[in-house]
N, C-alpha and C. Protein backbone atom coordinates (compact mmCIF):
# COMPACT_ATOMS: atom_id res chain seq x y z
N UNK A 1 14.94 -12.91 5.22
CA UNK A 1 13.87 -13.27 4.33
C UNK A 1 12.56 -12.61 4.73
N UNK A 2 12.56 -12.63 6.13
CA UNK A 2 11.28 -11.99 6.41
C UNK A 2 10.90 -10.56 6.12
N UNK A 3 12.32 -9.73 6.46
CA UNK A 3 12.41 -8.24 6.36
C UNK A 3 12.24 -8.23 4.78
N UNK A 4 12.86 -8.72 3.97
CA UNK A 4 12.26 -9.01 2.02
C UNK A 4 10.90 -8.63 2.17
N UNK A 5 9.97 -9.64 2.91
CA UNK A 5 8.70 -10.07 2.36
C UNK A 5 8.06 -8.54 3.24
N UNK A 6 8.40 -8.53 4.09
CA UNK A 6 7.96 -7.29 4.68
C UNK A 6 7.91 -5.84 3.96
N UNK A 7 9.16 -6.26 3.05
CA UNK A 7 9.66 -4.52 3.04
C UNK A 7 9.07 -4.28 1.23
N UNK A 8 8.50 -5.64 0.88
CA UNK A 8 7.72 -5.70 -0.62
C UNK A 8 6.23 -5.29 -0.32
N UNK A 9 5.87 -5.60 0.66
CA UNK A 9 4.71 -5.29 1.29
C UNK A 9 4.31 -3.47 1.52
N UNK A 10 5.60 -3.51 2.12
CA UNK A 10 5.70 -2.08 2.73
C UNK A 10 5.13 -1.13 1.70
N UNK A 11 6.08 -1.39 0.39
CA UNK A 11 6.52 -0.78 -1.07
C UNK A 11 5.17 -0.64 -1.39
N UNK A 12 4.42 -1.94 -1.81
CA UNK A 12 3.17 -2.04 -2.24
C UNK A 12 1.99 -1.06 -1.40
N UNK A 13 1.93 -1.22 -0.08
CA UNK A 13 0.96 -0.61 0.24
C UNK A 13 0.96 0.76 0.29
N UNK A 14 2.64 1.30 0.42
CA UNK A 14 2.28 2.50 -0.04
C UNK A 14 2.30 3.15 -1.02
N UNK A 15 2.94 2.88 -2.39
CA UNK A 15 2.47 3.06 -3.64
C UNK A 15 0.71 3.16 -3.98
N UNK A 16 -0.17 1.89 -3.44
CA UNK A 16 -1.51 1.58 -3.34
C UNK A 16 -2.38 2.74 -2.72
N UNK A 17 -1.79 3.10 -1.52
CA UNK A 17 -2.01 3.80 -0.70
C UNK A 17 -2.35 5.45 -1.55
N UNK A 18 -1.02 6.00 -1.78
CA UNK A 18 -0.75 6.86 -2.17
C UNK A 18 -1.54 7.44 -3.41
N UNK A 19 -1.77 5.95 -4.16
CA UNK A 19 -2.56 6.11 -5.56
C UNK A 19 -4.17 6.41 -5.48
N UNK A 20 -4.49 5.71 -4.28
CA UNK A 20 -6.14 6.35 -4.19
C UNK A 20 -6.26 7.19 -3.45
N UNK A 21 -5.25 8.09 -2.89
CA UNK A 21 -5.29 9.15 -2.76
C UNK A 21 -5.14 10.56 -3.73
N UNK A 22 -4.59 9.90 -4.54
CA UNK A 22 -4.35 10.51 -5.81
C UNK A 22 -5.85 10.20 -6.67
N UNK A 23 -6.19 9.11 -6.76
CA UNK A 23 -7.64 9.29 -7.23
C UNK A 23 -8.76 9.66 -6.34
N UNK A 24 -8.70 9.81 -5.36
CA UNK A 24 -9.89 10.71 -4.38
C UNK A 24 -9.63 12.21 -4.70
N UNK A 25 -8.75 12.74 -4.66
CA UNK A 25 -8.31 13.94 -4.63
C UNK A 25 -8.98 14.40 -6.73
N UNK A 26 -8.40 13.79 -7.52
CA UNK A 26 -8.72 13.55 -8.64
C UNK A 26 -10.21 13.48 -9.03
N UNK A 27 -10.32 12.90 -8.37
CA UNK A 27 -12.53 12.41 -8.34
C UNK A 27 -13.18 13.42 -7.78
N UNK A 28 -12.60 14.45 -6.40
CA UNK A 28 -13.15 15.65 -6.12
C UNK A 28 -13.04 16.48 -6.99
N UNK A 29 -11.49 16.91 -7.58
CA UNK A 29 -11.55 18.23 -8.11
C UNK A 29 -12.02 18.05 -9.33
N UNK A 30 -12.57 16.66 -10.09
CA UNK A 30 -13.25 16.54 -11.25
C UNK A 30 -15.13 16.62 -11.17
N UNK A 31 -15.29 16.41 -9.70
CA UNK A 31 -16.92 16.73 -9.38
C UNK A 31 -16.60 18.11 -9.53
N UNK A 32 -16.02 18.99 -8.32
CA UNK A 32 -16.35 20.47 -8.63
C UNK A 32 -16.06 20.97 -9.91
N UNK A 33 -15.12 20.90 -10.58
CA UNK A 33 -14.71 21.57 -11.76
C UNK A 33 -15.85 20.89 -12.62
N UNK A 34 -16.66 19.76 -13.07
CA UNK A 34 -17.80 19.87 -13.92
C UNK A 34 -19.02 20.18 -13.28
N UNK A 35 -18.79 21.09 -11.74
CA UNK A 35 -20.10 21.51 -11.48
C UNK A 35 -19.64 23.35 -11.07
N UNK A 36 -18.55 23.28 -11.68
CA UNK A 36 -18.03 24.62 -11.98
C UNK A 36 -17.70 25.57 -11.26
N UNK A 37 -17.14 24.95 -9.82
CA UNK A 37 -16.67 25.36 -8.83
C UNK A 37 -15.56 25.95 -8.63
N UNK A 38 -14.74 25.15 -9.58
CA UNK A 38 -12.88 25.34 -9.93
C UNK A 38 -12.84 25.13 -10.97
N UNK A 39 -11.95 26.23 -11.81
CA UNK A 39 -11.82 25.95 -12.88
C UNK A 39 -10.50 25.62 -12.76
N UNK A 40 -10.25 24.42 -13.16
CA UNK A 40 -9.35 23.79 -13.32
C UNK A 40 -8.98 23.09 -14.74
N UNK A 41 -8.12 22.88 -15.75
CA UNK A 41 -8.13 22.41 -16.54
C UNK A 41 -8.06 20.99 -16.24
N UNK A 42 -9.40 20.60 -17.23
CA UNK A 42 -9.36 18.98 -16.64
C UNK A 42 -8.76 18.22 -17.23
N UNK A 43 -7.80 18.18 -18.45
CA UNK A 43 -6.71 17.59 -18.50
C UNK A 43 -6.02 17.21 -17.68
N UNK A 44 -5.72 18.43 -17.03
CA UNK A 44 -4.54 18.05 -15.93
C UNK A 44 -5.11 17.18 -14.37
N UNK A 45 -6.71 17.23 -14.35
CA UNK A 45 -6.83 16.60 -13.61
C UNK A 45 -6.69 14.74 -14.18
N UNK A 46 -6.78 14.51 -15.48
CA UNK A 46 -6.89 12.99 -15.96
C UNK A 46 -5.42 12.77 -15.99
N UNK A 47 -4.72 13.71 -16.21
CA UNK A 47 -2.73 13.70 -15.85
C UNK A 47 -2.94 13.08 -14.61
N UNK A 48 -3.79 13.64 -13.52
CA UNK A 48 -3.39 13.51 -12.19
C UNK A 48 -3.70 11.75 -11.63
N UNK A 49 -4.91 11.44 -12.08
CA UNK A 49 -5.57 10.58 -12.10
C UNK A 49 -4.83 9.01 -13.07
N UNK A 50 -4.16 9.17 -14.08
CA UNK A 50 -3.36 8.67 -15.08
C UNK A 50 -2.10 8.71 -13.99
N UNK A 51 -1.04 9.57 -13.60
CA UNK A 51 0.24 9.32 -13.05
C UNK A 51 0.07 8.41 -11.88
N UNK A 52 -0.85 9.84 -11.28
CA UNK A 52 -1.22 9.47 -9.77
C UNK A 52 -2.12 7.93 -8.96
N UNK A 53 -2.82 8.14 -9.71
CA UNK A 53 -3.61 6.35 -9.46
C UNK A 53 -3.26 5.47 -10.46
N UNK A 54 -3.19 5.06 -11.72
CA UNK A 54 -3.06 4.32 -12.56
C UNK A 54 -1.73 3.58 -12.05
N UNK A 55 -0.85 4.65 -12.83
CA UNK A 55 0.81 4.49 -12.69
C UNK A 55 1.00 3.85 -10.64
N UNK A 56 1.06 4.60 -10.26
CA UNK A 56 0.92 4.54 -8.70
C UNK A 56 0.66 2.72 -8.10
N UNK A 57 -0.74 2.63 -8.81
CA UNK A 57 -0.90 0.98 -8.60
C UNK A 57 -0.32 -0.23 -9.78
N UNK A 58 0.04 0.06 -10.76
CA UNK A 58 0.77 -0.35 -11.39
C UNK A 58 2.44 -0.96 -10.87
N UNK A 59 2.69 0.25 -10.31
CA UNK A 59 4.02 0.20 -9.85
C UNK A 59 4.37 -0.57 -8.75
N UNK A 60 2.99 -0.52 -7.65
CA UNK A 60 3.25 -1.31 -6.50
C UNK A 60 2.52 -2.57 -6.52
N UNK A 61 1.94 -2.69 -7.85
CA UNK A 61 1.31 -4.12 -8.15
C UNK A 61 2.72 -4.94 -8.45
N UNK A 62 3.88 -4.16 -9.38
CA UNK A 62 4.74 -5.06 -10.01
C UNK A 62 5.86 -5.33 -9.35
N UNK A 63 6.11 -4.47 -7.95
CA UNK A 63 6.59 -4.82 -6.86
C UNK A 63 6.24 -6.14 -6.10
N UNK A 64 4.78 -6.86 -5.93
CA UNK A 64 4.47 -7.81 -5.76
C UNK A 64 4.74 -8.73 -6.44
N UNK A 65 4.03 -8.84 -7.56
CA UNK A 65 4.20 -9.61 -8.27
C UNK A 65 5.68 -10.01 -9.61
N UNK A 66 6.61 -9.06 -9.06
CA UNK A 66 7.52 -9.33 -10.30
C UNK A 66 8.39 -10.43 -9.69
N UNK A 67 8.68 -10.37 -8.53
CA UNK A 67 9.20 -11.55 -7.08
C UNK A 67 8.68 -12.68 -7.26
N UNK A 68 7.55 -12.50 -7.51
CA UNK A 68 7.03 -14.24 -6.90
C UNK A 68 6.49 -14.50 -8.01
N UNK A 69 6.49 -13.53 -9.41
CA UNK A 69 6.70 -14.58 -10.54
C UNK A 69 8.09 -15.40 -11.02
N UNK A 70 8.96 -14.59 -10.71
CA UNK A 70 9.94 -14.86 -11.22
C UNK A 70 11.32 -15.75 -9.66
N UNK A 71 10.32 -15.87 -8.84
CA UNK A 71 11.29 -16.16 -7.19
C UNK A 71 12.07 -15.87 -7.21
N UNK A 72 12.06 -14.33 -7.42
CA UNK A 72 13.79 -13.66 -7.39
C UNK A 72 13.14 -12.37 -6.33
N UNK A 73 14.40 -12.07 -5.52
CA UNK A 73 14.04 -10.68 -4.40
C UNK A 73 15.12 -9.65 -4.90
N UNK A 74 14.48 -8.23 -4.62
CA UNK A 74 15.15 -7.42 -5.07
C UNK A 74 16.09 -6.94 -3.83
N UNK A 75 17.35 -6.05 -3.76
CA UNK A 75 18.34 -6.01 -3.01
C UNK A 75 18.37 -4.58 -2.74
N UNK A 76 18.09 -3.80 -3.49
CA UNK A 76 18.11 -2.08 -3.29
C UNK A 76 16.81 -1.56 -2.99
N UNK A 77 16.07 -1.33 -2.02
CA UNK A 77 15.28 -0.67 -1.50
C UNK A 77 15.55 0.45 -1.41
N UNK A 78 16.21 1.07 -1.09
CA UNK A 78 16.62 2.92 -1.12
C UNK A 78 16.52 3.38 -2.50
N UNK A 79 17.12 2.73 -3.44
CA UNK A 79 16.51 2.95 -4.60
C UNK A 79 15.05 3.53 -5.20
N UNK A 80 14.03 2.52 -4.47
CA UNK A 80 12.93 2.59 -4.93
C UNK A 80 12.21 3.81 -4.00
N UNK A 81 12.96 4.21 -3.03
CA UNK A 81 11.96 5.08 -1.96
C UNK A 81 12.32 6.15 -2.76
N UNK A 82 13.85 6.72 -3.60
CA UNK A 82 13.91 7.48 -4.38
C UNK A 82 13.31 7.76 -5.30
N UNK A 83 13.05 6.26 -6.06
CA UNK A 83 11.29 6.44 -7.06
C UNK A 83 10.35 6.88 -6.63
N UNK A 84 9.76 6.45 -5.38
CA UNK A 84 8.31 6.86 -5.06
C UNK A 84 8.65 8.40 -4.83
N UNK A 85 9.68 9.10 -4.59
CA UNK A 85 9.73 10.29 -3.90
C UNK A 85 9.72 11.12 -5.17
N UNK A 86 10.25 10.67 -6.21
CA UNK A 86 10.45 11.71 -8.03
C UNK A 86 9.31 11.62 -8.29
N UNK A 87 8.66 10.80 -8.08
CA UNK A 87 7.63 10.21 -8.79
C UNK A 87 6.51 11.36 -8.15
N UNK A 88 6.50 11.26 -7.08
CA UNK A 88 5.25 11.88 -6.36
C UNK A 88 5.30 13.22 -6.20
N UNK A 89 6.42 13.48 -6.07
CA UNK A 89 7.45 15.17 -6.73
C UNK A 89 7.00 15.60 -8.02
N UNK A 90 7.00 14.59 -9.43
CA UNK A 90 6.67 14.94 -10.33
C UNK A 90 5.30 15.27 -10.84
N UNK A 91 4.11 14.26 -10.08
CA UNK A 91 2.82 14.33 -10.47
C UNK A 91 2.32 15.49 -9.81
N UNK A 92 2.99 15.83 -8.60
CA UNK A 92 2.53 17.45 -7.99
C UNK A 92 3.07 18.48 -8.75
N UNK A 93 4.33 18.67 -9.37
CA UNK A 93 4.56 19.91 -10.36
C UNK A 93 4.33 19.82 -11.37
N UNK A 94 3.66 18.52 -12.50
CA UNK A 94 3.25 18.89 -13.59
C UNK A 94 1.45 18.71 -13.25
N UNK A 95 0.84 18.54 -12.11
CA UNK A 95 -0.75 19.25 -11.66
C UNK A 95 -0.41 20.63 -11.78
N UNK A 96 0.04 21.26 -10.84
CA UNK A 96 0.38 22.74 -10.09
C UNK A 96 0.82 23.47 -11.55
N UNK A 97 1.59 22.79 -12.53
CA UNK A 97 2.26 23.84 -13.31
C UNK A 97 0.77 23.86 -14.62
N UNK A 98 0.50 22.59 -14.99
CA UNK A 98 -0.31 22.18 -15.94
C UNK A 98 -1.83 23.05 -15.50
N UNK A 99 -1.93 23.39 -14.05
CA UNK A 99 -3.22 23.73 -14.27
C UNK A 99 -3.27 25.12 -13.86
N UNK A 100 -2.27 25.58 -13.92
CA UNK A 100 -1.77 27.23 -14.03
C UNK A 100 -1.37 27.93 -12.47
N UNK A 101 -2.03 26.85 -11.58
CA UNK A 101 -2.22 27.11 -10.50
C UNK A 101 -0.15 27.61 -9.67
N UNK A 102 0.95 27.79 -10.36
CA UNK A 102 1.98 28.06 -10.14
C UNK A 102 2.95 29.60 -10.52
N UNK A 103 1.55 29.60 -11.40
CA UNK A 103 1.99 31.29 -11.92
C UNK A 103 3.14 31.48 -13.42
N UNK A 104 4.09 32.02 -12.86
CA UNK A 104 4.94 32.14 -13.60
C UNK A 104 6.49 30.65 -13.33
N UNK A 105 5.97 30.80 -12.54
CA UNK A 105 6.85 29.13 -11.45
C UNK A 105 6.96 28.01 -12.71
N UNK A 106 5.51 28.36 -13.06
CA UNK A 106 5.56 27.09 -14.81
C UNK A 106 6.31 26.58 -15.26
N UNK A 107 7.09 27.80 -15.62
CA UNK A 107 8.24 27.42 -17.09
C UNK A 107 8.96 26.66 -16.38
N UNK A 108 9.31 27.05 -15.05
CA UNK A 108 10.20 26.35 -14.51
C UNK A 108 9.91 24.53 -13.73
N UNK A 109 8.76 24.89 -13.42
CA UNK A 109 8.33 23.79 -12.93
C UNK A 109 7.63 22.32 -13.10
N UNK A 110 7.38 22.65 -14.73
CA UNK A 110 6.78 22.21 -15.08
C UNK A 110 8.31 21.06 -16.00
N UNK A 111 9.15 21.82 -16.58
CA UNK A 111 10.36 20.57 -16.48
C UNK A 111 11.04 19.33 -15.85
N UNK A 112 11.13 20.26 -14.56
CA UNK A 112 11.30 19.29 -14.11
C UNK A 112 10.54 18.10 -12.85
N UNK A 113 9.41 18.45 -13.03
CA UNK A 113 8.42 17.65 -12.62
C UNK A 113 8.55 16.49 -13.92
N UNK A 114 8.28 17.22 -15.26
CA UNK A 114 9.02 15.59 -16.29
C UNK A 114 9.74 15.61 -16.37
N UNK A 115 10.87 15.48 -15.68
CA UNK A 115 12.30 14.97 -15.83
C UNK A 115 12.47 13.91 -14.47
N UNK A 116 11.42 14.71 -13.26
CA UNK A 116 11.55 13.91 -12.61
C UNK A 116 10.70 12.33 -12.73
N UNK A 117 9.39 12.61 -13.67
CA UNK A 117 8.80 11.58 -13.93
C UNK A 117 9.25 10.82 -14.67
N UNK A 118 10.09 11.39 -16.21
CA UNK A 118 10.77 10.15 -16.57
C UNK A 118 11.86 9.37 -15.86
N UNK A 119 12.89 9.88 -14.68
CA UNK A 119 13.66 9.43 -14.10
C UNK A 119 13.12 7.82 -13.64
N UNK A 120 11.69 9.01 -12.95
CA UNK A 120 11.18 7.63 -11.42
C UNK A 120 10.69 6.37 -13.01
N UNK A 121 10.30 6.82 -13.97
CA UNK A 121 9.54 5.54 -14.83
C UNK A 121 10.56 4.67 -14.99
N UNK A 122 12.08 5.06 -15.43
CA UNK A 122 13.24 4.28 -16.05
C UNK A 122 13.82 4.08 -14.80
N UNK A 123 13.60 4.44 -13.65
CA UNK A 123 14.30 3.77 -12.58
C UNK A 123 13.63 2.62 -12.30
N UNK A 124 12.13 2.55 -12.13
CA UNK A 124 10.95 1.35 -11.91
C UNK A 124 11.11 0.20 -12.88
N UNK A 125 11.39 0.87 -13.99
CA UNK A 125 11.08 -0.35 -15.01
C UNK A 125 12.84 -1.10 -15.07
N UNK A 126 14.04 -0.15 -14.62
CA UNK A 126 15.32 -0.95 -14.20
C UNK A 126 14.98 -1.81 -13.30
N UNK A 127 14.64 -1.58 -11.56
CA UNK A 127 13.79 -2.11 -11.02
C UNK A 127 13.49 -3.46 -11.00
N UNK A 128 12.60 -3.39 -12.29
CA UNK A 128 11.45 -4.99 -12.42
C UNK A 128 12.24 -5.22 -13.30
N UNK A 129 13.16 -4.89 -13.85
CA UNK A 129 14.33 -5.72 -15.50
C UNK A 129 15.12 -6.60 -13.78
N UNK A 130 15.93 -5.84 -13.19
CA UNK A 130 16.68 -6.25 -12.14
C UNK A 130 15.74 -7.34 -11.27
N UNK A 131 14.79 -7.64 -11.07
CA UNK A 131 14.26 -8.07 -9.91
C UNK A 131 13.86 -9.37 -10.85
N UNK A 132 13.45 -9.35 -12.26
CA UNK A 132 12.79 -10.75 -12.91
C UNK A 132 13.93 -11.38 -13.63
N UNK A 133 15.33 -10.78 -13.85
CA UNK A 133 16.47 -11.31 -14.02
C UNK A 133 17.28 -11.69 -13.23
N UNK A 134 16.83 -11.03 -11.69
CA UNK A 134 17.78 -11.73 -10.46
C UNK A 134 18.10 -13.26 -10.62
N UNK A 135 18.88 -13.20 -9.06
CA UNK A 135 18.90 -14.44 -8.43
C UNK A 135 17.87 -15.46 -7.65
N UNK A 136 18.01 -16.90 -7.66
CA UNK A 136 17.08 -16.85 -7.17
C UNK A 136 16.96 -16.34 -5.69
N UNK A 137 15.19 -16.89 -5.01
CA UNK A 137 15.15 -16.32 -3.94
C UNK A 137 15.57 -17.46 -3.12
N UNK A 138 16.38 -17.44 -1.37
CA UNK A 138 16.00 -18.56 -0.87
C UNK A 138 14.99 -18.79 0.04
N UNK A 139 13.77 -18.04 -0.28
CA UNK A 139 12.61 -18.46 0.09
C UNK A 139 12.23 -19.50 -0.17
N UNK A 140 12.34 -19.61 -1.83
CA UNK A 140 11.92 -21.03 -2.85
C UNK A 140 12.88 -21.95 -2.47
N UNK A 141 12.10 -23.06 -1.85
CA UNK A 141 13.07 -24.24 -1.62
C UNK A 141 13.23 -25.04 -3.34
N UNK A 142 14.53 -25.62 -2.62
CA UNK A 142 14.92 -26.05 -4.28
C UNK A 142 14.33 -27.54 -4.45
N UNK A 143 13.93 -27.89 -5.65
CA UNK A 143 13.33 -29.07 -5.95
C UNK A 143 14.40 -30.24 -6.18
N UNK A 144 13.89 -31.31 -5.76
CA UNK A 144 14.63 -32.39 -5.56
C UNK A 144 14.68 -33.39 -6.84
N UNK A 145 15.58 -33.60 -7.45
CA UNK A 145 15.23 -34.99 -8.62
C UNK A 145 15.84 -35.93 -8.41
């Protein structure tokens, strides 16, 4: 039970983690590029900012909270390290491809960076279907009548 509560923790902080790093990084290259340092297409920096921080804390918010709304624990952790890993795979090749910065690498790279992002989304959202339809947890002691 403890290694559960630990390893939801784990999930969360580094999803959290990861995501304001993704918006620091995002918040720089959007100062220089509107003070015209890098030209960067800033689309792809609000892509970055949108996958990378939004999505990012989203994901490890509902890791917290999809458990202890529903007092159910999830059972596949390797699973989800596979999410965070498509996931963070994907928001770096559709930056790199989206903002030209890959060359001719594009055509190619730029696929499957979304293929890998839709993977990690429909694996997350299996995920939280699996985790708020579980079993219960036996953290939750059972109520007495």
């Amino acid at each position: 039970m403890a290694d559960n509560i630990s390893m939801v923790a784990r999930m969360a902080r580094v999803y959290i983690g990861l995501g304001f790093i993704y918006f620091l990084i995002g918040t720089v290259l959007l100062a220089l590029s509107l003070a015209n340092y890098v030209n960067i297409n800033r689309d792809m920096i609000f892509i970055l900012d949108l996958y990378g921080f939004v999505t990012m804390l989203i994901f490890g918010l509902s890791y917290v909270f999809a458990p202890g709304l529903s007092h159910s624990t999830y059972a596949n952790y390797r699973v989800v390290e596979v999410e965070i890993v498509a996931m963070n795979i994907a928001i770096i090749l559709i930056f790199l491809s989206g903002s030209g910065l890959l060359g001719n690498i594009s055509v190619v790279a730029l696929p499957i960076g979304l293929v890998l992002l839709v993977i990690a989304v429909v694996v997350h959202a299996i995920n939280i279907f699996r985790t708020v339809t579980g079993g219960k947890s036996p953290i939750v002691a059972p109520t007495k009548k």
